[in-house]
C-alpha atoms as a PDB file:
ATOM      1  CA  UNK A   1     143.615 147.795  75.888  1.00  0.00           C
ATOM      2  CA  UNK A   2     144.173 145.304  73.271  1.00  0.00           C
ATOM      3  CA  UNK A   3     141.740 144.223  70.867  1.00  0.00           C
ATOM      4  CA  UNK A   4     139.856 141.180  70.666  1.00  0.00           C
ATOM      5  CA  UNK A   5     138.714 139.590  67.284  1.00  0.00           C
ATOM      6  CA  UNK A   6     134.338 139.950  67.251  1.00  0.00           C
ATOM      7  CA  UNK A   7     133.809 138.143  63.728  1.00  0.00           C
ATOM      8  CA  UNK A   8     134.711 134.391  62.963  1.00  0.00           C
ATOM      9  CA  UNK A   9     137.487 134.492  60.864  1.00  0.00           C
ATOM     10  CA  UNK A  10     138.559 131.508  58.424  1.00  0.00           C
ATOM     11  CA  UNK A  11     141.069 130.725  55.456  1.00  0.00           C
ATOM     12  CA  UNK A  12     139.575 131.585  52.044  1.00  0.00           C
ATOM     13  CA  UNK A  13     141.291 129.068  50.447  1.00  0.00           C
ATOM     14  CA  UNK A  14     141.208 126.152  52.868  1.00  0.00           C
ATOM     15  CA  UNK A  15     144.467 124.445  52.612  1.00  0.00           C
ATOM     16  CA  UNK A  16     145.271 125.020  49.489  1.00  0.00           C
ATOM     17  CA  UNK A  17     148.840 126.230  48.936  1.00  0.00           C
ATOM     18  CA  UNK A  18     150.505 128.375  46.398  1.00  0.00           C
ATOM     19  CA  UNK A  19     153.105 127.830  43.699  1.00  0.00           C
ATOM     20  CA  UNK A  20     155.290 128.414  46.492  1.00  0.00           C
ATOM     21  CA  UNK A  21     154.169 125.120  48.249  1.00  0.00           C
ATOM     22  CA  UNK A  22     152.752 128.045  51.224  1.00  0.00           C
ATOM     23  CA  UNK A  23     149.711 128.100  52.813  1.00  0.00           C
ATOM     24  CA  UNK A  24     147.863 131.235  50.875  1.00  0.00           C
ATOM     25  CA  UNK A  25     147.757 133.707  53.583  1.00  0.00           C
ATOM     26  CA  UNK A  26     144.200 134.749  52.875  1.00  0.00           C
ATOM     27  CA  UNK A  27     141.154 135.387  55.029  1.00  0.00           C
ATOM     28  CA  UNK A  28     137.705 135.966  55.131  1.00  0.00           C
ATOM     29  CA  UNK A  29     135.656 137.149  57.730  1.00  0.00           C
ATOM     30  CA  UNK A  30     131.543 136.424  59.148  1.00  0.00           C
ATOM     31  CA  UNK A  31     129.316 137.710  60.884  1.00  0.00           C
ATOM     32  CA  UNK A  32     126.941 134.752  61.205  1.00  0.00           C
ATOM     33  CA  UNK A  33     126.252 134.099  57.259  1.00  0.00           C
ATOM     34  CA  UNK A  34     127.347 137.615  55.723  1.00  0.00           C
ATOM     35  CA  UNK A  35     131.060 138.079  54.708  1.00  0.00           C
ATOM     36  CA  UNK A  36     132.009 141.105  56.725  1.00  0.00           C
ATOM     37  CA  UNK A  37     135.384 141.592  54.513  1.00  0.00           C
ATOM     38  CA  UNK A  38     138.664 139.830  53.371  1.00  0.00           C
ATOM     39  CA  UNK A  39     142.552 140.214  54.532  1.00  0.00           C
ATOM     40  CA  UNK A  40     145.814 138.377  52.121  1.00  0.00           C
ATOM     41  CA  UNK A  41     149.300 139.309  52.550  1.00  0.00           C
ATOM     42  CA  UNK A  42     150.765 140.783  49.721  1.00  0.00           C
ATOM     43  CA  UNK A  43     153.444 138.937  48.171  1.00  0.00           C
ATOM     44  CA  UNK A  44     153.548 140.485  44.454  1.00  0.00           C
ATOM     45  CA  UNK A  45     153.021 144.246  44.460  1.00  0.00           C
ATOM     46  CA  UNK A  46     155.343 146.609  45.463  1.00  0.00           C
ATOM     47  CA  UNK A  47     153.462 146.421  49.098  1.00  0.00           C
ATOM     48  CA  UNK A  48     154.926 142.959  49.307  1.00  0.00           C
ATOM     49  CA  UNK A  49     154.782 141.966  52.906  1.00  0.00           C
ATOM     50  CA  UNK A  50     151.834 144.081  54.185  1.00  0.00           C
ATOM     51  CA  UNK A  51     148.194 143.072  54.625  1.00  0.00           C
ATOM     52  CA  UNK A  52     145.472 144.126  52.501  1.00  0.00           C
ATOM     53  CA  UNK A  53     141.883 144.513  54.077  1.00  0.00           C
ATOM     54  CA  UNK A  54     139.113 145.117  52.039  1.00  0.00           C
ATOM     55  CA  UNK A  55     135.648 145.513  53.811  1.00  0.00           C
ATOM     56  CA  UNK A  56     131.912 144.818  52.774  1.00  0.00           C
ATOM     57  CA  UNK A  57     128.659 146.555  53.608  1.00  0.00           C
ATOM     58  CA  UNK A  58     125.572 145.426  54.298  1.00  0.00           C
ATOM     59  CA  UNK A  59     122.975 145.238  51.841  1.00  0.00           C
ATOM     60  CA  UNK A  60     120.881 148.556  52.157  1.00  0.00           C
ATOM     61  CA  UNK A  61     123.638 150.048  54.203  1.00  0.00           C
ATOM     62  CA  UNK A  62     124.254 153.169  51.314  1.00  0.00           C
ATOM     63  CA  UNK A  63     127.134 154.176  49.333  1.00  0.00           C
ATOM     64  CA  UNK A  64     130.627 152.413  51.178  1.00  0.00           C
ATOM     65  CA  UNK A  65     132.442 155.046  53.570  1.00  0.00           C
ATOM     66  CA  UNK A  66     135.866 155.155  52.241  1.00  0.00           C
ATOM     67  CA  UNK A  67     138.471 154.229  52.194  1.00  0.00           C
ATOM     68  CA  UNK A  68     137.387 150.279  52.021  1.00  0.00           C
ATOM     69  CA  UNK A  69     140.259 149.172  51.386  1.00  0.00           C
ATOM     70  CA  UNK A  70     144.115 149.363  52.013  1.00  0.00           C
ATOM     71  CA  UNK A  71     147.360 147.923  53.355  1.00  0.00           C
ATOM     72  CA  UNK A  72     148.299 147.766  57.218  1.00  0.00           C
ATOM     73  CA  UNK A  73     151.541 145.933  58.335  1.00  0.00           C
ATOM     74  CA  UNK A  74     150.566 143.107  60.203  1.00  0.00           C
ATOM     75  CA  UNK A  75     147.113 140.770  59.796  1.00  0.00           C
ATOM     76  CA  UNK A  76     145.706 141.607  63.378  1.00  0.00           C
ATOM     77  CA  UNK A  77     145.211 145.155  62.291  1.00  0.00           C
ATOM     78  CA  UNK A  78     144.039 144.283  59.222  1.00  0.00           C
ATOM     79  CA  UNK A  79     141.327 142.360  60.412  1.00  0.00           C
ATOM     80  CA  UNK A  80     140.301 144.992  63.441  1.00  0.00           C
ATOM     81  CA  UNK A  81     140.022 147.552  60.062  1.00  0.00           C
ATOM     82  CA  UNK A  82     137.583 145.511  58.103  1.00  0.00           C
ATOM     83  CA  UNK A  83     135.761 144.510  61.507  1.00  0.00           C
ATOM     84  CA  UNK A  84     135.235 148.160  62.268  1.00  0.00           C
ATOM     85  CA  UNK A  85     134.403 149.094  58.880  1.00  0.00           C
ATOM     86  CA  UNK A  86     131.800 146.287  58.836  1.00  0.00           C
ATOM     87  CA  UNK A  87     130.360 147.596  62.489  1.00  0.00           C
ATOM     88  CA  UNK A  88     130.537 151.176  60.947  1.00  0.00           C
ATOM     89  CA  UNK A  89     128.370 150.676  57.851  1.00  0.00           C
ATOM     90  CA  UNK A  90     126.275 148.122  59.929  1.00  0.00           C
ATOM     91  CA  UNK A  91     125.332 151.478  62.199  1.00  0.00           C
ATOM     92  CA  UNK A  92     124.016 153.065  58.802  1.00  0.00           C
ATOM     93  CA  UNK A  93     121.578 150.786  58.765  1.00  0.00           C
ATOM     94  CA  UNK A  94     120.346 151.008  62.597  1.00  0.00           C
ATOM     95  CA  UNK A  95     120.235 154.844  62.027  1.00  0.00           C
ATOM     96  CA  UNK A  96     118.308 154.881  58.943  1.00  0.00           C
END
């Protein structure tokens, strides 16, 4: 089964382009209002060419489960990491 973006997804920097003359490869990601998490590819670290994901929490939702954060290879499975670490520390909150 393949998986199916949940969250709307959208460019965090609009059009804007880099000193590259690029499109920044940066996202961020909703549910409804709340930012759910972020995905860039890397172009300057030594993980140049792999996605970063970094995930939020919902306020009240506790400490963060970790990792919240890391580099996967392409930016579909970066964004199915921070959407499951969003749905993840969204259950905290239904379990109380």
């Amino acid at each position: 089964m393949t998986w199916q973006k949940k969250y709307r997804w959208s460019r965090t920097w609009g059009d804007e382009r880099g000193f590259d003359g690029k499109l920044h490869e940066d996202y961020a990601g909703y549910d409804g209002e709340d930012n759910i998490g972020r995905i860039y590819l890397d172009r300057q670290t030594l993980k140049a060419g792999k996605w970063f994901w970094a995930g939020q929490h919902p306020k009240g939702s506790g400490r963060p489960i970790m990792p919240h954060s890391g580099w996967l290879p392409t930016a579909g499975e970066a964004a199915r990491q921070v959407e499951e670490y969003w749905d993840k520390m969204k259950a905290r909150l239904q379990d109380g």
